[in-house]
PDB file of N, CA and C in Angstrom:
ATOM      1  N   UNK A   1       5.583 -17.417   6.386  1.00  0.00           N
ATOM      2  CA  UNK A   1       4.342 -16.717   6.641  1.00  0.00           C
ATOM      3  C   UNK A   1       4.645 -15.465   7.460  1.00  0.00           C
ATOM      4  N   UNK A   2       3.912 -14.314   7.042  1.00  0.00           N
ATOM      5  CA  UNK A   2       4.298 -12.954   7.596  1.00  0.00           C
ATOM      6  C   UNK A   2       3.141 -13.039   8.887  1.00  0.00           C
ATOM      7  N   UNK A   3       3.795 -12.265  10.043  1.00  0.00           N
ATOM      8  CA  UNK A   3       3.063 -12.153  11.425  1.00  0.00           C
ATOM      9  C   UNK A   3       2.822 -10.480  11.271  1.00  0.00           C
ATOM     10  N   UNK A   4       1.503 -10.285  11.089  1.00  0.00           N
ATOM     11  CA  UNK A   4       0.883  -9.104  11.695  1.00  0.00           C
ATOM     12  C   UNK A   4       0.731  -8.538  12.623  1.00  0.00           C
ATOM     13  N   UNK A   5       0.930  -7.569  13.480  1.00  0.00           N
ATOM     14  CA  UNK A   5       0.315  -7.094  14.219  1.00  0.00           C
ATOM     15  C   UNK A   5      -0.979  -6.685  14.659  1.00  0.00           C
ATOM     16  N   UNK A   6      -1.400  -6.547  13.471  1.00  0.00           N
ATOM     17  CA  UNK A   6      -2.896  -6.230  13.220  1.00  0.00           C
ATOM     18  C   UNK A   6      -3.028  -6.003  12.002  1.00  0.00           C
ATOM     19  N   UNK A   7      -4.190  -6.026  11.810  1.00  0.00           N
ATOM     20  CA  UNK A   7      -5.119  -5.604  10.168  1.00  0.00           C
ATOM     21  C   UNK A   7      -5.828  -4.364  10.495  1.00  0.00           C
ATOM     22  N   UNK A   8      -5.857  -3.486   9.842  1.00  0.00           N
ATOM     23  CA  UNK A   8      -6.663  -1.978   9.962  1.00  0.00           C
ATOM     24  C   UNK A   8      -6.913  -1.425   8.484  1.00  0.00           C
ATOM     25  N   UNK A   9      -8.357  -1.367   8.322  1.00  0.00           N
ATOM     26  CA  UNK A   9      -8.855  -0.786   7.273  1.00  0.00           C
ATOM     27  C   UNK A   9      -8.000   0.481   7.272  1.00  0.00           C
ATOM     28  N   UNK A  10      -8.188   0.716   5.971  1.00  0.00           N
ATOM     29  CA  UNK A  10      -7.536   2.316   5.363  1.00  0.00           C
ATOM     30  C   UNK A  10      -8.378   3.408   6.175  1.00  0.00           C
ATOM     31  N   UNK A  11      -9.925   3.141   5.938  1.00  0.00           N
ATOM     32  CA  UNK A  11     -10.299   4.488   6.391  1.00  0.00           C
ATOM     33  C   UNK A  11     -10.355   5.173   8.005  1.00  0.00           C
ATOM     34  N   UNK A  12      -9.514   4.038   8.811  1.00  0.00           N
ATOM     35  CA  UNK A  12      -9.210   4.360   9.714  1.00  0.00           C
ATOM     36  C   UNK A  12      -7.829   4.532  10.189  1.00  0.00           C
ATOM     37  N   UNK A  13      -6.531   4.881   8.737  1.00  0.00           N
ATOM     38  CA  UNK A  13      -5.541   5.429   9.160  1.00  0.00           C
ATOM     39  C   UNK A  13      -5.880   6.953   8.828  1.00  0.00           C
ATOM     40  N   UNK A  14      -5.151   7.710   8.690  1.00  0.00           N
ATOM     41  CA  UNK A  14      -4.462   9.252   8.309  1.00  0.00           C
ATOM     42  C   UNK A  14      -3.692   9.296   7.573  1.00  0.00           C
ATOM     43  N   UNK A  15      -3.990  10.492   6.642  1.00  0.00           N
ATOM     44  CA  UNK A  15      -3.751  10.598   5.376  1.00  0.00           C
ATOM     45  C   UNK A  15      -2.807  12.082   5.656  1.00  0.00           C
ATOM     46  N   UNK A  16      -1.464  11.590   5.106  1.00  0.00           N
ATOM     47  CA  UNK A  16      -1.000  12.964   5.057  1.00  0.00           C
ATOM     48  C   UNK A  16      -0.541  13.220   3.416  1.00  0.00           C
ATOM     49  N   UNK A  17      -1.790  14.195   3.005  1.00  0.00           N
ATOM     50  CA  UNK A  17      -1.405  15.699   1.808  1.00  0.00           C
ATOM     51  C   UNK A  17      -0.035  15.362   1.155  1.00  0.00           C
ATOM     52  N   UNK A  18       0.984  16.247   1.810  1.00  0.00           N
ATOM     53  CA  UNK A  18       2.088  16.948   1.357  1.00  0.00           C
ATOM     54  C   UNK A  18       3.069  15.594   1.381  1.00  0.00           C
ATOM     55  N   UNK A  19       2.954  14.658   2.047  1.00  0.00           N
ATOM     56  CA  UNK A  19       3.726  13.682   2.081  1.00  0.00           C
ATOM     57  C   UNK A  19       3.184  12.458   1.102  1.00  0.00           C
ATOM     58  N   UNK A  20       1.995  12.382   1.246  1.00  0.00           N
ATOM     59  CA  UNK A  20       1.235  10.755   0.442  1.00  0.00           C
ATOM     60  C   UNK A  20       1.185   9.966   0.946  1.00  0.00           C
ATOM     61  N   UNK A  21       1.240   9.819   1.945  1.00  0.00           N
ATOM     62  CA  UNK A  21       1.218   9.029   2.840  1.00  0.00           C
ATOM     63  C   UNK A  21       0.285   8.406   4.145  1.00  0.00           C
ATOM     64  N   UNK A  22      -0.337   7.441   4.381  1.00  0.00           N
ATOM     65  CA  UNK A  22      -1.426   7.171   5.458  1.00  0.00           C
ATOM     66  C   UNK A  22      -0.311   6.533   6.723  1.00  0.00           C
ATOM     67  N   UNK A  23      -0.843   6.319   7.944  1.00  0.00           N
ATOM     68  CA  UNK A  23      -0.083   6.328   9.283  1.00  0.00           C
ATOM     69  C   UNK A  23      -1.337   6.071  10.000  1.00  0.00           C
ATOM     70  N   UNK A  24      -0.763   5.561  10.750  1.00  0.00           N
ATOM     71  CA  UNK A  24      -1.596   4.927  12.286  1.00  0.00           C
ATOM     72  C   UNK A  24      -0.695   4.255  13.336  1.00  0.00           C
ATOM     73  N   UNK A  25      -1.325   4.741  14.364  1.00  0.00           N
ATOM     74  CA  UNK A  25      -0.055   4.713  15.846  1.00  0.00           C
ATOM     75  C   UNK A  25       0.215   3.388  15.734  1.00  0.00           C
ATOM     76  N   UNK A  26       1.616   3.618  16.034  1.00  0.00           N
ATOM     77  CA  UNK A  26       2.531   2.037  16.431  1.00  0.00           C
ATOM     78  C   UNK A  26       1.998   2.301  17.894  1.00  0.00           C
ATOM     79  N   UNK A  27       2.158   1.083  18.295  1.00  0.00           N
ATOM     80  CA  UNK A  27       2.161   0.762  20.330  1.00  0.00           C
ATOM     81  C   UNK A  27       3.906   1.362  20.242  1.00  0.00           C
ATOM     82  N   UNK A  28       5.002   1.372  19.780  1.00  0.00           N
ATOM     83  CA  UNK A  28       6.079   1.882  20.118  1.00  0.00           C
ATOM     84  C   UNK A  28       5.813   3.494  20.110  1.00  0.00           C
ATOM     85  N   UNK A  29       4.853   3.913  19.816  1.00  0.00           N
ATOM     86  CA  UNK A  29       5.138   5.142  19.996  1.00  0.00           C
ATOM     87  C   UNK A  29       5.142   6.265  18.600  1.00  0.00           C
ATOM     88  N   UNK A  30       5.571   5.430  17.378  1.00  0.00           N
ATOM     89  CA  UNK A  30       5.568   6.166  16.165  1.00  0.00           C
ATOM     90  C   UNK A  30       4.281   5.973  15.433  1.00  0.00           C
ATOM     91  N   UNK A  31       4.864   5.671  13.948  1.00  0.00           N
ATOM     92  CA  UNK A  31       3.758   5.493  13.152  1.00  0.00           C
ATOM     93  C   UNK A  31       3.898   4.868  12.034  1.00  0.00           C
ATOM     94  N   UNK A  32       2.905   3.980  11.703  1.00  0.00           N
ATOM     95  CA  UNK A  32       3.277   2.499  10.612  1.00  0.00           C
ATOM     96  C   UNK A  32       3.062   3.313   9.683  1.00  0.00           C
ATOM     97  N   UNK A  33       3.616   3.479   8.627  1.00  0.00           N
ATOM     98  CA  UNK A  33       3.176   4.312   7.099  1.00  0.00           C
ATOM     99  C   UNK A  33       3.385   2.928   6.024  1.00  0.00           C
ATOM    100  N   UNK A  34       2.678   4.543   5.574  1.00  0.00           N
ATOM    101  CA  UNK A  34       2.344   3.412   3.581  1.00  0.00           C
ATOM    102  C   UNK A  34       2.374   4.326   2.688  1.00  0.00           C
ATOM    103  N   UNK A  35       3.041   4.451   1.623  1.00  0.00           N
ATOM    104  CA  UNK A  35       2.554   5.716   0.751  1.00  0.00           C
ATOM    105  C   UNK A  35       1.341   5.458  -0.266  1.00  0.00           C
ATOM    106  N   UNK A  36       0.860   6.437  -0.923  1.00  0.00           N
ATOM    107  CA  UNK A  36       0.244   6.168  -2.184  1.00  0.00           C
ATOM    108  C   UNK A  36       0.763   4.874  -3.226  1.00  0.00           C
ATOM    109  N   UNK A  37       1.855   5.536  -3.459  1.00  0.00           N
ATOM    110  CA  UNK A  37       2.560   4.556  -4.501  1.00  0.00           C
ATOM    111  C   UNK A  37       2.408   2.785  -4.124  1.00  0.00           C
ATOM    112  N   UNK A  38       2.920   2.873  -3.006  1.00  0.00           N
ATOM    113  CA  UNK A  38       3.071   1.478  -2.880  1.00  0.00           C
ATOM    114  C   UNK A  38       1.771   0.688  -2.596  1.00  0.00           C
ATOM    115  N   UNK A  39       0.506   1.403  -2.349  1.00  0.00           N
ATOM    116  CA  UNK A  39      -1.049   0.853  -2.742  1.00  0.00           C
ATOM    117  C   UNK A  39      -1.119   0.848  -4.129  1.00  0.00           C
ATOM    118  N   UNK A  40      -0.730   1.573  -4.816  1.00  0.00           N
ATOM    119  CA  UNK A  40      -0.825   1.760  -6.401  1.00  0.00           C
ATOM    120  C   UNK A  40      -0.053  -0.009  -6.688  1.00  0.00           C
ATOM    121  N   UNK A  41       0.715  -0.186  -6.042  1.00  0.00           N
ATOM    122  CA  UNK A  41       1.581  -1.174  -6.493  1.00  0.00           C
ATOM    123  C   UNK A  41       1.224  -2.383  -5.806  1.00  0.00           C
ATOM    124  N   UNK A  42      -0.058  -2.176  -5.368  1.00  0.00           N
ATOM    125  CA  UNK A  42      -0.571  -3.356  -4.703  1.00  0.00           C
ATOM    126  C   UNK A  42      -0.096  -3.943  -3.500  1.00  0.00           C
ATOM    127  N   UNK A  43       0.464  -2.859  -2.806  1.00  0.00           N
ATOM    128  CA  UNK A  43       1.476  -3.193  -1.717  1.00  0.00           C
ATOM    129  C   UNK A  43       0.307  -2.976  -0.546  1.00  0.00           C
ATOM    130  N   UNK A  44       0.426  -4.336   0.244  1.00  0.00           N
ATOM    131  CA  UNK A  44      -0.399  -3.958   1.649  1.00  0.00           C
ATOM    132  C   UNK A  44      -0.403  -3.857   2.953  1.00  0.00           C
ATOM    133  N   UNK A  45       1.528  -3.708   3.222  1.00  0.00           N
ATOM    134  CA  UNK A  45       2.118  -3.676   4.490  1.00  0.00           C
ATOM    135  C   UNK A  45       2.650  -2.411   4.422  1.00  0.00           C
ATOM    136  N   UNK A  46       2.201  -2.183   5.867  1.00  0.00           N
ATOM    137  CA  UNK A  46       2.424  -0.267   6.734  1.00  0.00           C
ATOM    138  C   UNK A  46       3.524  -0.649   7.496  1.00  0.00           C
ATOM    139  N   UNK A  47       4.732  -0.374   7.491  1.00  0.00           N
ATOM    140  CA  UNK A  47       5.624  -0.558   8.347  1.00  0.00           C
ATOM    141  C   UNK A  47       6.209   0.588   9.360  1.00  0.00           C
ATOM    142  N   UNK A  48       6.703   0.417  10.539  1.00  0.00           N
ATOM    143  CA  UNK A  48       7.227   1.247  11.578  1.00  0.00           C
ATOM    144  C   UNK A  48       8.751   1.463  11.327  1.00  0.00           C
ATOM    145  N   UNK A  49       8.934   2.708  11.054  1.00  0.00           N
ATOM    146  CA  UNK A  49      10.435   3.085  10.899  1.00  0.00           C
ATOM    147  C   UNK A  49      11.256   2.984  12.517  1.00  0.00           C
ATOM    148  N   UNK A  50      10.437   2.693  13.255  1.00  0.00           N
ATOM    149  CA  UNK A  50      11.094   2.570  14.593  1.00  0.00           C
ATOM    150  C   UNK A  50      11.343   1.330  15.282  1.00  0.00           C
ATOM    151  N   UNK A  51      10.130   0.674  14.817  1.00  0.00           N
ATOM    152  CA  UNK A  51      10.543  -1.078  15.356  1.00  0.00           C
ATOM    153  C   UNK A  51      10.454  -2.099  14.352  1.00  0.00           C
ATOM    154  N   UNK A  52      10.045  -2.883  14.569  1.00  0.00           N
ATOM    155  CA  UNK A  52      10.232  -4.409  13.863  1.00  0.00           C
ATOM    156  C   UNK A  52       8.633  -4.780  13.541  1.00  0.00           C
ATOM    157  N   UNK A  53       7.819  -4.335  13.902  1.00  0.00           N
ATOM    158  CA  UNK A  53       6.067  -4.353  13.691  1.00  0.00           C
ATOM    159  C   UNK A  53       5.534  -3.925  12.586  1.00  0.00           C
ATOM    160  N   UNK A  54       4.756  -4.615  11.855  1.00  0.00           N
ATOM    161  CA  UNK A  54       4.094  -4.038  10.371  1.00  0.00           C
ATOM    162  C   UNK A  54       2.278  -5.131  10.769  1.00  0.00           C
ATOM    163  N   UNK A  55       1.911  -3.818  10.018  1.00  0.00           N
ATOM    164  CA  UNK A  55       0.219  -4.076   9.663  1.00  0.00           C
ATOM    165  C   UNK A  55      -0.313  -4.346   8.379  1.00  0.00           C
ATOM    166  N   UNK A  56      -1.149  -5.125   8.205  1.00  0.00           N
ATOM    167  CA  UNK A  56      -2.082  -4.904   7.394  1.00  0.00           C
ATOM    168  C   UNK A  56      -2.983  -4.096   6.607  1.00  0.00           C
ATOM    169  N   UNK A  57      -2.839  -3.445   5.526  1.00  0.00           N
ATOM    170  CA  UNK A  57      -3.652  -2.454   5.235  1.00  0.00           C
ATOM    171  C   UNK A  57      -4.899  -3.418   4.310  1.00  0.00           C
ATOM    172  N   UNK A  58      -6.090  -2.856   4.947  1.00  0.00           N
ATOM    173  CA  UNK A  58      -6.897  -3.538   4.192  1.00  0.00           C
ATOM    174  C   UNK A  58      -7.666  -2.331   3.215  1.00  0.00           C
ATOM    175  N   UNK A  59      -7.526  -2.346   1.979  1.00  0.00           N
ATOM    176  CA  UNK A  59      -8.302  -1.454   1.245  1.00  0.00           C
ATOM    177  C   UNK A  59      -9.150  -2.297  -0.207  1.00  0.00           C
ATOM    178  N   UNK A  60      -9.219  -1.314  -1.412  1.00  0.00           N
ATOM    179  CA  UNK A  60      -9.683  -1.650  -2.477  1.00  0.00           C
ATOM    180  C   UNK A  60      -8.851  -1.027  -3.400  1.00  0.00           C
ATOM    181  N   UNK A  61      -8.002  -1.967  -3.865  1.00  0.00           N
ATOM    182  CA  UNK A  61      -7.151  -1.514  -5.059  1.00  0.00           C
ATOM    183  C   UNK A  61      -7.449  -0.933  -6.118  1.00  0.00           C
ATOM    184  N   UNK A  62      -8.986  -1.400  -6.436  1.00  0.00           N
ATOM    185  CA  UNK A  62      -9.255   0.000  -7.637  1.00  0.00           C
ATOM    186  C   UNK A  62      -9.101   1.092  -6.867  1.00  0.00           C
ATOM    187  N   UNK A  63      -9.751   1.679  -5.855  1.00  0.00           N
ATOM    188  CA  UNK A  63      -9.244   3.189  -5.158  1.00  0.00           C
ATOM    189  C   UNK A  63      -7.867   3.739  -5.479  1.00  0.00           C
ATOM    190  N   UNK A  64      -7.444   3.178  -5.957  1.00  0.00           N
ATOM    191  CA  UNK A  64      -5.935   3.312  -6.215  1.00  0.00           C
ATOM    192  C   UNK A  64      -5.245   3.174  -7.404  1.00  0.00           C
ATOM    193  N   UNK A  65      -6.040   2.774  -8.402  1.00  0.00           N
ATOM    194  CA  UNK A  65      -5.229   2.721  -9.419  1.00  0.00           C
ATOM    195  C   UNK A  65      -5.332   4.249 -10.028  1.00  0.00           C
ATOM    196  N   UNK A  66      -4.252   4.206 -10.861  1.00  0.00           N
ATOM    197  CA  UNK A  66      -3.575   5.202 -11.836  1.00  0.00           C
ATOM    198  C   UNK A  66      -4.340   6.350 -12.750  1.00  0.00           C
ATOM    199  N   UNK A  67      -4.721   7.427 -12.039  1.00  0.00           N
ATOM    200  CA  UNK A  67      -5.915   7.611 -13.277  1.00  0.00           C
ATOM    201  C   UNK A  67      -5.819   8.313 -14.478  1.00  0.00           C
ATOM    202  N   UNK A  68      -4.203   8.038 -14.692  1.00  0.00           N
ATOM    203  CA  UNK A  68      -3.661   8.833 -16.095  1.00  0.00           C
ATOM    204  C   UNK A  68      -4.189   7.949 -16.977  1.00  0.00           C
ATOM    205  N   UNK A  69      -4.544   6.245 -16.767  1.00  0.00           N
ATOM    206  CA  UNK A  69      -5.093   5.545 -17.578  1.00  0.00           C
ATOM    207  C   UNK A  69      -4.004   4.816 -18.500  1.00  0.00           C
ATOM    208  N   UNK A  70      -3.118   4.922 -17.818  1.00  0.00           N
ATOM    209  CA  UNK A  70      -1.442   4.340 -18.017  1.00  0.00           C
ATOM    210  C   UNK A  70      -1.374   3.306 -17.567  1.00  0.00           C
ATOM    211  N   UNK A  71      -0.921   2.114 -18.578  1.00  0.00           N
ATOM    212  CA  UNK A  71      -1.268   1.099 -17.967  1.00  0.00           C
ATOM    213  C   UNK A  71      -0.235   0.078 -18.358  1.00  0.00           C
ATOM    214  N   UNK A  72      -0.564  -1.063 -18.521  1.00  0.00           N
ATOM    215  CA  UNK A  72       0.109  -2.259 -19.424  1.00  0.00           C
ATOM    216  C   UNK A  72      -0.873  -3.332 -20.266  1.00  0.00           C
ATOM    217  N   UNK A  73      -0.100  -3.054 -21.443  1.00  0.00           N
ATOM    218  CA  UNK A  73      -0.876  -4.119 -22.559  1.00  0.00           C
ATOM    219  C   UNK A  73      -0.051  -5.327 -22.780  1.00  0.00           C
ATOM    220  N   UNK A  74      -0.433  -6.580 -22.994  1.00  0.00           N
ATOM    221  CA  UNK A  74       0.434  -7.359 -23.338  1.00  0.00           C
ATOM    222  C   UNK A  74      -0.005  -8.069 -24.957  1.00  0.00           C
ATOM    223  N   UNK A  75       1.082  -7.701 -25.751  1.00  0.00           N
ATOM    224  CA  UNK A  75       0.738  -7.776 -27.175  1.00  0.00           C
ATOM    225  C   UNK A  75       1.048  -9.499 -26.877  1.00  0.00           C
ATOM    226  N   UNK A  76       0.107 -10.234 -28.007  1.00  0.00           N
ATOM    227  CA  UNK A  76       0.325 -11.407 -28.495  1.00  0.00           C
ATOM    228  C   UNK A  76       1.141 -11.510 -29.858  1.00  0.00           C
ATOM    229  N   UNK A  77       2.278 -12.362 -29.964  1.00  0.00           N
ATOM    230  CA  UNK A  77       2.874 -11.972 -31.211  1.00  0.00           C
ATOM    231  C   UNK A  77       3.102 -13.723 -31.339  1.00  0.00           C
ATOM    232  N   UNK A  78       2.488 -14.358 -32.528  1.00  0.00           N
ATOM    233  CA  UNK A  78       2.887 -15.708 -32.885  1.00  0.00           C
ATOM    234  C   UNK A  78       3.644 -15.477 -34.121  1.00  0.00           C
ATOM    235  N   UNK A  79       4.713 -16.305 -33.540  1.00  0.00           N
ATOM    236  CA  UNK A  79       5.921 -16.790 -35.313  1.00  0.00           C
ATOM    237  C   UNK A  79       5.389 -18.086 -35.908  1.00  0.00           C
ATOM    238  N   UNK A  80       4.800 -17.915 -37.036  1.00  0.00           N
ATOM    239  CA  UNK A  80       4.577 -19.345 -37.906  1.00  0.00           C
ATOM    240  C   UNK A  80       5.727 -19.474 -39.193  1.00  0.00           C
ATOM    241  N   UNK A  81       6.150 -20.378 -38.979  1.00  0.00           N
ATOM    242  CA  UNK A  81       7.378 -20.649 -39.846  1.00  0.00           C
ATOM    243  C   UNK A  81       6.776 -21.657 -40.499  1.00  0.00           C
TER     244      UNK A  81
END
C-alpha cells in the first residue's frame, strides 16, 4: 500500500505552459510535479525530485483524454474450424 502525503485536487496545483506540467510546494522546499502525459495515462502520483514524498492528484480523467480522438479498438476475431 502506497503512503501519501497528501491528496490535492488539480485545480489547486500550477500549471506550467512551456513545460506541461502541474506542481505544488513540497514541505522540502521544491515541487511535486506531474506532467500532462502521465494524467493522459491515468497516472495519479506528483512526485518530488528532491525527496522521497509523493501526492495524490485528484482529477477527472476525461479532462484529459486525447483529443486527436486516437484511441484503441479491440477487434474480436473468432476461428471456427
Amino acid at each position: 500500500m502506497t503512503s501519501f502525503y497528501d491528496e490535492i485536487e488539480i485545480e489547486d496545483m500550477e500549471f506550467d505552459e512551456e513545460e506541461e506540467i502541474y506542481t505544488y510546494p513540497c514541505p522540502c522546499g521544491d515541487k511535486f510535479e506531474i506532467s500532462i502525459d502521465d494524467l493522459r495515462d491515468g497516472e495519479d502520483v506528483a512526485r518530488c525530485p528532491s525527496c522521497s514524498l509523493i501526492i495524490r492528484v485528484i482529477y477527472d480523467p476525461d479532462e484529459f483524454a486525447d483529443d486527436d480522438g486516437e484511441g484503441f479498438t479491440v477487434e474480436n476475431t473468432v476461428t471456427v474450424a
